[in-house]
C-alpha atoms as a PDB file:
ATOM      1  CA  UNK A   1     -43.010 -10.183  -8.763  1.00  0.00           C
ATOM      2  CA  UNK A   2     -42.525  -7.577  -6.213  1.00  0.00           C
ATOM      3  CA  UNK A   3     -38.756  -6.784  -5.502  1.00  0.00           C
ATOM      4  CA  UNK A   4     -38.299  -5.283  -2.082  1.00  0.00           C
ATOM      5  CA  UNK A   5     -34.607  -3.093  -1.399  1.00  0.00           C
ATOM      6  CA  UNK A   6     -32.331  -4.842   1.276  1.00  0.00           C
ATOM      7  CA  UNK A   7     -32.384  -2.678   3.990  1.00  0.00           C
ATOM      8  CA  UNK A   8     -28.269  -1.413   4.051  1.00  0.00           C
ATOM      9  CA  UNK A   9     -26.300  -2.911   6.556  1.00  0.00           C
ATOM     10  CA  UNK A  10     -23.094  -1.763   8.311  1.00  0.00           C
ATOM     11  CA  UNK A  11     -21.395  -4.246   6.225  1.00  0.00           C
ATOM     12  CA  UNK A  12     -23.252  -2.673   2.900  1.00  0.00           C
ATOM     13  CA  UNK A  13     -21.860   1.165   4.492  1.00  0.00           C
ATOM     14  CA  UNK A  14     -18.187  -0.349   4.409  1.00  0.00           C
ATOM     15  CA  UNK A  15     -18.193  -1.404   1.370  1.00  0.00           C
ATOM     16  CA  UNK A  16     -19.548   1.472  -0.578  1.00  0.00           C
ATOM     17  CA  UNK A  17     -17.550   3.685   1.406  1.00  0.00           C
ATOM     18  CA  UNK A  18     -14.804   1.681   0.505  1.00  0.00           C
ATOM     19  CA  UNK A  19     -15.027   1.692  -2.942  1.00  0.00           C
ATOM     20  CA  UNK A  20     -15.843   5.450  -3.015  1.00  0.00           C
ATOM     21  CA  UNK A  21     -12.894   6.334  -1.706  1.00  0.00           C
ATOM     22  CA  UNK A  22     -10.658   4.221  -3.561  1.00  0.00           C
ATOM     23  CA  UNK A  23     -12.306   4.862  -7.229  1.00  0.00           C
ATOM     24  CA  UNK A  24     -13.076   8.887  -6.274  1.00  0.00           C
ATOM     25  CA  UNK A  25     -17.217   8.349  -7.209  1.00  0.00           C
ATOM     26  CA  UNK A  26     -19.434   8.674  -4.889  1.00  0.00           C
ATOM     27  CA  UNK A  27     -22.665   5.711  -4.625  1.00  0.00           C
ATOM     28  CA  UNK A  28     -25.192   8.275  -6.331  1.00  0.00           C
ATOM     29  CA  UNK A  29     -23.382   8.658  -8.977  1.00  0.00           C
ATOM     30  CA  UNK A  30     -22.666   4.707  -9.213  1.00  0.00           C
ATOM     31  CA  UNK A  31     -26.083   4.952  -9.243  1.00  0.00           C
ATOM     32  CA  UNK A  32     -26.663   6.670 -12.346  1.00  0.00           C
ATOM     33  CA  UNK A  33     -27.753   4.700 -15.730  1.00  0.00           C
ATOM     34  CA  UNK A  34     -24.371   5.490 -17.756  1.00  0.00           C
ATOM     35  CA  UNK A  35     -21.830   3.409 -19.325  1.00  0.00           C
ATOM     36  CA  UNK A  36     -18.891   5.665 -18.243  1.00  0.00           C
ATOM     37  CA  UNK A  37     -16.291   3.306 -17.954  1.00  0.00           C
ATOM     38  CA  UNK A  38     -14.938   4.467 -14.324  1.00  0.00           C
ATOM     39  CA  UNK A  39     -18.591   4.632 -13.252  1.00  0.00           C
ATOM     40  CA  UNK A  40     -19.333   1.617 -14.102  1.00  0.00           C
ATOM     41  CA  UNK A  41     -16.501  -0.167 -12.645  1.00  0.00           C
ATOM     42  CA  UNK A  42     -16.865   1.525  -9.318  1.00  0.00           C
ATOM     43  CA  UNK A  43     -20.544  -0.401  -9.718  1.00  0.00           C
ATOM     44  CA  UNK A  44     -18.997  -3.552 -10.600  1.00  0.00           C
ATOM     45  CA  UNK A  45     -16.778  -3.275  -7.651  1.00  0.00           C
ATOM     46  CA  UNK A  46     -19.265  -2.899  -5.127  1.00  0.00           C
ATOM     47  CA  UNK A  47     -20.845  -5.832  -6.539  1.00  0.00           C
ATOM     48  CA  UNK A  48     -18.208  -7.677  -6.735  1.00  0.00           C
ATOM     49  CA  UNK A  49     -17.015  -7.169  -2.796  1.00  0.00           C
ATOM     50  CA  UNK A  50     -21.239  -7.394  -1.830  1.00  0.00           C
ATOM     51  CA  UNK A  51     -20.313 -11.265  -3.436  1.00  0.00           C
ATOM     52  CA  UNK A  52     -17.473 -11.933  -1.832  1.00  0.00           C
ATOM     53  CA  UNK A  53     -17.833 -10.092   1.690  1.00  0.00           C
ATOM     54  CA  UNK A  54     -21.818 -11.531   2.469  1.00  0.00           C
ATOM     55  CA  UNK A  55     -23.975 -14.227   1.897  1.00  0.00           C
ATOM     56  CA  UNK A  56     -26.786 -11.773  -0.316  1.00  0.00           C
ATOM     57  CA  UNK A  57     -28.168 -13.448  -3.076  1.00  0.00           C
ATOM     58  CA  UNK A  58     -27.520 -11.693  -6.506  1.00  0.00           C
ATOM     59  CA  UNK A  59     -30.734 -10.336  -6.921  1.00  0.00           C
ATOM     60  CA  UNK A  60     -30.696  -8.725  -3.462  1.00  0.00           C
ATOM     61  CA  UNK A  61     -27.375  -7.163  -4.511  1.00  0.00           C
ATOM     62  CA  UNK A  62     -28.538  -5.679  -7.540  1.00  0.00           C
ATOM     63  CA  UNK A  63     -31.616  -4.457  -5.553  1.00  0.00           C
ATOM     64  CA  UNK A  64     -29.433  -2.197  -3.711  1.00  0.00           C
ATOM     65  CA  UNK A  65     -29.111   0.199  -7.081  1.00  0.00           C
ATOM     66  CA  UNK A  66     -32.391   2.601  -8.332  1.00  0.00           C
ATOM     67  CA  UNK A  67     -32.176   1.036 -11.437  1.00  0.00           C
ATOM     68  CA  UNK A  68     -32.791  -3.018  -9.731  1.00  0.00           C
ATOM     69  CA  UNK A  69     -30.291  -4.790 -11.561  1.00  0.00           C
ATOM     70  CA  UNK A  70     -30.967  -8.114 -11.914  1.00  0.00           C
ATOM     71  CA  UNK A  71     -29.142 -11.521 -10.928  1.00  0.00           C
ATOM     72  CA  UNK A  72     -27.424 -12.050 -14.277  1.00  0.00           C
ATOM     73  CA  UNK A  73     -26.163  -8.337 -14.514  1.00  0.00           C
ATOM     74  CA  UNK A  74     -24.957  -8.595 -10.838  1.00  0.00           C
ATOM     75  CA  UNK A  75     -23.202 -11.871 -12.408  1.00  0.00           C
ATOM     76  CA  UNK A  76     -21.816 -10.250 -15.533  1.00  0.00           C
ATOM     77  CA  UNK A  77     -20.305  -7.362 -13.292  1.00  0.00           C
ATOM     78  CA  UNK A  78     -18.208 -10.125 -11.131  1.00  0.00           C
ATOM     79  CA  UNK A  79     -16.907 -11.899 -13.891  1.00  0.00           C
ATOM     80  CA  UNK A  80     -15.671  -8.948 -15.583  1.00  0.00           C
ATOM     81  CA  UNK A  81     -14.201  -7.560 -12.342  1.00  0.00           C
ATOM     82  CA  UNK A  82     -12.458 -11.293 -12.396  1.00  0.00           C
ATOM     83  CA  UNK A  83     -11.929 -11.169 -15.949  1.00  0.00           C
ATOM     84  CA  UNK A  84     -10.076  -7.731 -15.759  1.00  0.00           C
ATOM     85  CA  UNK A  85      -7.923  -8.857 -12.334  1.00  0.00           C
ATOM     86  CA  UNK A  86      -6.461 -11.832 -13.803  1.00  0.00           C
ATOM     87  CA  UNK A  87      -5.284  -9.368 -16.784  1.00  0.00           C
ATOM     88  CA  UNK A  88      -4.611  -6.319 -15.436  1.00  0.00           C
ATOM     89  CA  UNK A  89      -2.287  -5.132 -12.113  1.00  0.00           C
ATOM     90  CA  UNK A  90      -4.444  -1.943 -12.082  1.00  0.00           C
ATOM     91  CA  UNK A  91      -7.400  -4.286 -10.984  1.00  0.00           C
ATOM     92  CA  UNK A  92      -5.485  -6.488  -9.007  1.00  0.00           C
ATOM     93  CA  UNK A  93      -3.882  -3.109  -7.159  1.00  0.00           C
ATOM     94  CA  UNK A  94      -7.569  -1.479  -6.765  1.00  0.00           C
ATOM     95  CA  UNK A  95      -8.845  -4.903  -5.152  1.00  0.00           C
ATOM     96  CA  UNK A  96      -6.282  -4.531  -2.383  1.00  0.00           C
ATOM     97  CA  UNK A  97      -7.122  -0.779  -2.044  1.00  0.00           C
ATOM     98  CA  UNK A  98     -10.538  -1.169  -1.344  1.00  0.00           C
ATOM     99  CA  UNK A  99      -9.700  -4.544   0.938  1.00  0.00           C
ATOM    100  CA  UNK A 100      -7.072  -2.454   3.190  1.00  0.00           C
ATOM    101  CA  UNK A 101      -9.658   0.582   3.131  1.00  0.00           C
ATOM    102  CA  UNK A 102     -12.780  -2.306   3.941  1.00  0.00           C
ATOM    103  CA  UNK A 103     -10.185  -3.165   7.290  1.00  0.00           C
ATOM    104  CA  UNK A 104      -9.882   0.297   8.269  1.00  0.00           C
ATOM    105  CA  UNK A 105     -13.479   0.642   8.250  1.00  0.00           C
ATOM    106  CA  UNK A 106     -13.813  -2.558  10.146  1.00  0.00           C
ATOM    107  CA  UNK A 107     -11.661  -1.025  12.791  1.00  0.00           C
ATOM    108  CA  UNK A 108     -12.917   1.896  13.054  1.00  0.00           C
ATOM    109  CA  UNK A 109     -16.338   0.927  13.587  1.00  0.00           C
ATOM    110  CA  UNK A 110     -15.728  -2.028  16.072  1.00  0.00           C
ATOM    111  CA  UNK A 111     -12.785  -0.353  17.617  1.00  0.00           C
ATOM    112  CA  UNK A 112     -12.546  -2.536  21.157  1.00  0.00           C
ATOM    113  CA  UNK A 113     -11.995   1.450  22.939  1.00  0.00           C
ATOM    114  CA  UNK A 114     -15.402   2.778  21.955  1.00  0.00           C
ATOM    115  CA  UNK A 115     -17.439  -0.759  20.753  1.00  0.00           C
ATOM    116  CA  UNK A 116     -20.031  -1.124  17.932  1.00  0.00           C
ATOM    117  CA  UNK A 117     -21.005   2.219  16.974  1.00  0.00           C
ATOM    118  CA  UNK A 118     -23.176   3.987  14.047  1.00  0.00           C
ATOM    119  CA  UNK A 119     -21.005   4.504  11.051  1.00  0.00           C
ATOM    120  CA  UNK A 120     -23.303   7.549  10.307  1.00  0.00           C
ATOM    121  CA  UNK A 121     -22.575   8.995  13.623  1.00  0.00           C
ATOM    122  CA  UNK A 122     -19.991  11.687  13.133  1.00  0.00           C
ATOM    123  CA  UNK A 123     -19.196  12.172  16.963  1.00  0.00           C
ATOM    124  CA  UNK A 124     -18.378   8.309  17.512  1.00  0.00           C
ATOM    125  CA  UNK A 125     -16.298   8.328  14.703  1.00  0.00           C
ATOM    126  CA  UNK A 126     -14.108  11.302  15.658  1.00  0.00           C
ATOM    127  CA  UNK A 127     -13.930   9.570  19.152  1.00  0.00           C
ATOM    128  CA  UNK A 128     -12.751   6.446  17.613  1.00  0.00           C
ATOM    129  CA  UNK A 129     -10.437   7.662  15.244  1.00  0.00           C
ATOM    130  CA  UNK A 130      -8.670   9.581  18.277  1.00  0.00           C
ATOM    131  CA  UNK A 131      -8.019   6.133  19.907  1.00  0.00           C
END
């Protein structure tokens, strides 16, 4: 069975870059095959908001990682990002985080001033962060 990558949508952008900046790892290093906890739960987080935020199937979501996780590991990482939320504040705390940074993304790149722009574009971004 061939498994072909999503291609990474604007959505997909927001979300990693939300979680980067709110656990301090960047997505290649997510990306990694380690079991370091805070790597690993910057993974689970991203598919844990790729669940919740879109309508990809788990397999597609753990086709966005080198290693092609498959649907029950992309199903084991959102039940223990539940799991560890309904027992921990940290969790709970870190899921608004990366919510209120997912909403400043939002804004920023659908800001009414400058429209729909290219979240990769460094120029638009300036010019709608001035706004």
């Amino acid at each position: 069975m061939k498994i072909i990558k999503p291609e990474i949508s604007a959505l997909t952008s927001n979300i990693i870059q939300a979680v980067e900046a709110v656990t301090n790892i960047k997505f290649a290093t997510m990306d990694r095959i380690t079991r370091k906890r805070e790597i690993v739960e910057a993974r689970y987080w991203v598919m844990y908001f790729h669940r919740s935020k879109t309508n990809m199937s788990l397999r597609a979501i753990g086709a966005l990682f080198s290693k092609i996780y498959d649907h029950s590991t992309v199903l084991h990482a959102i039940n223990e990002i539940e799991g560890f939320m309904e027992n921990s504040s940290h969790f709970r705390e870190a899921k608004l985080k990366i919510e209120s940074e997912l909403e400043m993304f939002e804004n920023i790149y659908y800001s009414p001033q400058v429209g729909a722009i290219d979240p990769f574009s460094h120029s638009q971004l300036i010019l709608a962060v001035k706004q």
